[in-house]
C-alpha atoms as a PDB file:
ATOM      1  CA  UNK A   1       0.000   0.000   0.000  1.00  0.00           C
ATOM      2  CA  UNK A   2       1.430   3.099  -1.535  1.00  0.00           C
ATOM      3  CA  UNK A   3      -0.011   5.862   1.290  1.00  0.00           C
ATOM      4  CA  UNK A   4      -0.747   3.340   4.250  1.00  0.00           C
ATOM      5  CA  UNK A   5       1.073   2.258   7.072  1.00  0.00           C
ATOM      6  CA  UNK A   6      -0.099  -0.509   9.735  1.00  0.00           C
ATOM      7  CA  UNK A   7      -0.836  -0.034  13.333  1.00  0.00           C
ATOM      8  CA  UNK A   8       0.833  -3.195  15.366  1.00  0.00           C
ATOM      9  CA  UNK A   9       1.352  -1.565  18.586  1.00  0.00           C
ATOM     10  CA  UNK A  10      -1.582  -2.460  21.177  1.00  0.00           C
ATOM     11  CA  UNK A  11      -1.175   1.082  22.493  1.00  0.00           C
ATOM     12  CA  UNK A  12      -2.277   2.628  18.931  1.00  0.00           C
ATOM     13  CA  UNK A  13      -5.240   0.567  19.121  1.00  0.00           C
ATOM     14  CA  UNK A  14      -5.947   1.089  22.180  1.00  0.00           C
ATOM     15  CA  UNK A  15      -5.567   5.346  21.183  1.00  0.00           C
ATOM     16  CA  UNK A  16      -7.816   4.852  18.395  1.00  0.00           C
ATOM     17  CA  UNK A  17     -10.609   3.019  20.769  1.00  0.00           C
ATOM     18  CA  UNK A  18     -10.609   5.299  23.077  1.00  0.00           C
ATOM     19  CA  UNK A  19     -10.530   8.989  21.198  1.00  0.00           C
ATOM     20  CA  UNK A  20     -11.582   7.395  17.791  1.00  0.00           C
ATOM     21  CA  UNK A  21     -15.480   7.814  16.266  1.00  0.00           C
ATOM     22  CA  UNK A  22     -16.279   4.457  15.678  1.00  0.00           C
ATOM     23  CA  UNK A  23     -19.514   3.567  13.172  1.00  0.00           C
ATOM     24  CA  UNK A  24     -20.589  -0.081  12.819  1.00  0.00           C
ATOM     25  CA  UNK A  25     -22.460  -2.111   9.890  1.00  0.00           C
ATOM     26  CA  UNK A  26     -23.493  -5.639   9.905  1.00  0.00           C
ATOM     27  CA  UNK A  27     -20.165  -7.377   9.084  1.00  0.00           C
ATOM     28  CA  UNK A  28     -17.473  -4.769  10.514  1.00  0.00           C
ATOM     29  CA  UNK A  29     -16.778  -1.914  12.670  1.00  0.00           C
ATOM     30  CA  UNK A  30     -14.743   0.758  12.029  1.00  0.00           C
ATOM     31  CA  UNK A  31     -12.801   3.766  14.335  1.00  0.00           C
ATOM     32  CA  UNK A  32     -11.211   7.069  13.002  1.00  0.00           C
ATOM     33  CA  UNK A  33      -9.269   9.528  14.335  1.00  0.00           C
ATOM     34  CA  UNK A  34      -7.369  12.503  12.672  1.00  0.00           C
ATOM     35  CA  UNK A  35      -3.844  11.852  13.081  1.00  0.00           C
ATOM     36  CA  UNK A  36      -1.778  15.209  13.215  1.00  0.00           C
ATOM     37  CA  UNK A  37       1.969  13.251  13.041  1.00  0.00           C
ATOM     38  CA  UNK A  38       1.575  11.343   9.686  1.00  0.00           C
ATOM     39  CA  UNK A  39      -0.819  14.008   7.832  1.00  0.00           C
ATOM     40  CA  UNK A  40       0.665  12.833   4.400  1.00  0.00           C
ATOM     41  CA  UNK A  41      -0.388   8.824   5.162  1.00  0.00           C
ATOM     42  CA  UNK A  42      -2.866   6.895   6.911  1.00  0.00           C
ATOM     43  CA  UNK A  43      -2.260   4.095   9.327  1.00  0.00           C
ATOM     44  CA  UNK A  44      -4.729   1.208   9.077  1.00  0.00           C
ATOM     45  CA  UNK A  45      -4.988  -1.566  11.754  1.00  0.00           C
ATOM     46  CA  UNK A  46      -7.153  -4.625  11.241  1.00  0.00           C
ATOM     47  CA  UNK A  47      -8.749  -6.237  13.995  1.00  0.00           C
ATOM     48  CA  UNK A  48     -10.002 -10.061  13.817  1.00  0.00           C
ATOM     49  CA  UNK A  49     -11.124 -11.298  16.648  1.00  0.00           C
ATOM     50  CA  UNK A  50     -11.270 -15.784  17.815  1.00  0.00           C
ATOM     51  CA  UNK A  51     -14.491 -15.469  17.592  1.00  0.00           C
ATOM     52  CA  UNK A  52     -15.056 -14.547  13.697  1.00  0.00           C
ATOM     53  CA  UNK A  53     -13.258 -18.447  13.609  1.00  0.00           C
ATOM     54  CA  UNK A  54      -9.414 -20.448  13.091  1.00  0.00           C
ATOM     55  CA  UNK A  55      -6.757 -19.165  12.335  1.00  0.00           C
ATOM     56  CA  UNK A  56      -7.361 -20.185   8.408  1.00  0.00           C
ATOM     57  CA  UNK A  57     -10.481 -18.237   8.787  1.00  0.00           C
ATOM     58  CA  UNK A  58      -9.672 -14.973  10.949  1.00  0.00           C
ATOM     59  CA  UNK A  59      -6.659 -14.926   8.210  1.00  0.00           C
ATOM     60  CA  UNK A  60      -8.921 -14.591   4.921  1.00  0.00           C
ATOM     61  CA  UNK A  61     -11.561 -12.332   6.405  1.00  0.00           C
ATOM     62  CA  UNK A  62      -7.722 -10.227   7.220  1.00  0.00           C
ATOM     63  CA  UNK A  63      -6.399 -10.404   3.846  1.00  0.00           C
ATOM     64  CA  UNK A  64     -10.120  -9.733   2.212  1.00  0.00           C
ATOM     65  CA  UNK A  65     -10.703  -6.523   4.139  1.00  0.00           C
ATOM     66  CA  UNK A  66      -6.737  -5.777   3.432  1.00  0.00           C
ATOM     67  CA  UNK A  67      -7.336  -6.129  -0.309  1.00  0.00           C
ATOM     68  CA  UNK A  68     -10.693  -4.061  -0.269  1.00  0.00           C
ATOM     69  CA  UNK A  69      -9.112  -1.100   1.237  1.00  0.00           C
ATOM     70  CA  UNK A  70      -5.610  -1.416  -0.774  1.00  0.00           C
ATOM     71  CA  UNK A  71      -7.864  -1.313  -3.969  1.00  0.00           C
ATOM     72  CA  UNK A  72      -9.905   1.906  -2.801  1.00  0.00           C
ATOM     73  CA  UNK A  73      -6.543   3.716  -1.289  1.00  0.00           C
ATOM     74  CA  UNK A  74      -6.127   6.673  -3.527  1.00  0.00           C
ATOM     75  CA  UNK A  75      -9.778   7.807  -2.980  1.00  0.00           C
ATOM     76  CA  UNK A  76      -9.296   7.937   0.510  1.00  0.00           C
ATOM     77  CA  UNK A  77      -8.317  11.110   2.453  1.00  0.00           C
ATOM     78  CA  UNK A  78      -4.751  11.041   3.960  1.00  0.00           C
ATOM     79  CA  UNK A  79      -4.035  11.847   7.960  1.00  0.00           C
ATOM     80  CA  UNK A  80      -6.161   9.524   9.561  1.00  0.00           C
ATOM     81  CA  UNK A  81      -5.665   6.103  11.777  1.00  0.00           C
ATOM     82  CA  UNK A  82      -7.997   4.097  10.825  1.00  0.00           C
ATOM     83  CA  UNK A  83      -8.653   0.588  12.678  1.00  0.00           C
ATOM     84  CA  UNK A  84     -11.169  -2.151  11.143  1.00  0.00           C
ATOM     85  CA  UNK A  85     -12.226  -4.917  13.691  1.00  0.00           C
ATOM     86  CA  UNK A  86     -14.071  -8.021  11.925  1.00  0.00           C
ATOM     87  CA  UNK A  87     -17.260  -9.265  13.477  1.00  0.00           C
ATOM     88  CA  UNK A  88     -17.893 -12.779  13.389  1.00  0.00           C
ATOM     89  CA  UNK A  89     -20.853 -12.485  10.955  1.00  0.00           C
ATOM     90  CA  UNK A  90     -17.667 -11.872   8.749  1.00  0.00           C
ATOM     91  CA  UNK A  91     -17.193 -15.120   8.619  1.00  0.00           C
ATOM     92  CA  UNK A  92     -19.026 -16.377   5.923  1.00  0.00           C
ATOM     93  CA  UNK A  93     -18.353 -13.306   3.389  1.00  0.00           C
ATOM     94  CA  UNK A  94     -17.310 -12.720   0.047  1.00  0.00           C
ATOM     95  CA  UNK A  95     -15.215 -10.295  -1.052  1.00  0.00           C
ATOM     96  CA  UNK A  96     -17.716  -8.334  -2.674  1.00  0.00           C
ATOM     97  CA  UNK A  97     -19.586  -7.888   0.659  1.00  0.00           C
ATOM     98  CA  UNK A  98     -16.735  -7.365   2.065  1.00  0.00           C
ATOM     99  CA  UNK A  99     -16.049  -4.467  -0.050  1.00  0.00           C
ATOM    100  CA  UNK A 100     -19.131  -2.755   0.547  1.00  0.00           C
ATOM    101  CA  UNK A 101     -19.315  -2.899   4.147  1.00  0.00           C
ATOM    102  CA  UNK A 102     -16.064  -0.700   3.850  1.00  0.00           C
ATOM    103  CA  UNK A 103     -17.155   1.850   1.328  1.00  0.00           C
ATOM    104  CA  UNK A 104     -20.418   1.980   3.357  1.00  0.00           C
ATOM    105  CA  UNK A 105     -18.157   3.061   6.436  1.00  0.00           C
ATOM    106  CA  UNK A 106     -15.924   4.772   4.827  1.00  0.00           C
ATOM    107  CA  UNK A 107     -18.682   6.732   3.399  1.00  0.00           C
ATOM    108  CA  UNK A 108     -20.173   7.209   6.860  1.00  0.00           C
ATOM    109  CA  UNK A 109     -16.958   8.949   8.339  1.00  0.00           C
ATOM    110  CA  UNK A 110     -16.799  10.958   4.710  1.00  0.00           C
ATOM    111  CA  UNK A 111     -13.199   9.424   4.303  1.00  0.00           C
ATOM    112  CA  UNK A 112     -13.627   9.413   0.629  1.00  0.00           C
ATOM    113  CA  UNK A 113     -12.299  12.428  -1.445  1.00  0.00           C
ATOM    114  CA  UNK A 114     -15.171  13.735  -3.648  1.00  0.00           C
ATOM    115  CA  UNK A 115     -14.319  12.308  -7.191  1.00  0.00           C
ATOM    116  CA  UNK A 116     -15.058   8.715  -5.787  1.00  0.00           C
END
């Protein structure tokens, strides 16, 4: 990903939980906070939980929401942490509905620049 970097650090979460605006749809949930230190890059963190499934599983419903957001990266605004957590009705998606529960929250927290 060209303009992302990841969050790994339990404290970042943790920031982003606790000062972020968090929206919600049926298969994910999604906080955002302005992030005044990187405003030329976002940093995304992904959140899958044991309870989505196995490893095998908790890993595609990862690399699906990964892939989703790495596809839609230019049309999103720069300066923001962003951290996606995976509920377990996850599970059984597809990409594609994977992909719309993200534009649907990214839309939400008007992330998206307005050409997209």
């Amino acid at each position: 990903m060209k303009f992302t970097q990841s969050i790994k650090k339990n404290f970042q979460f943790r920031f982003v939980y606790n000062k972020g605006k968090s929206l919600a749809n049926r298969y994910l949930v999604m906080y955002v906070i302005k992030n005044k230190k990187y405003p030329d890059s976002n940093r995304l963190g992904i959140s899958v939980s044991k309870k989505v499934g196995k490893s095998v599983v908790r890993s595609r419903v990862t690399r699906l929401i990964k892939e989703s957001y790495r596809l839609m990266e230019e049309d999103i605004q720069r300066g923001y942490d962003i951290v996606v957590i995976a509920r377990s009705s996850a599970a059984e998606c597809d990409y594609s509905q994977i992909n719309k529960a993200l534009l649907s929250l990214l839309k939400k927290h008007d992330l998206l620049t307005k050409k997209s």
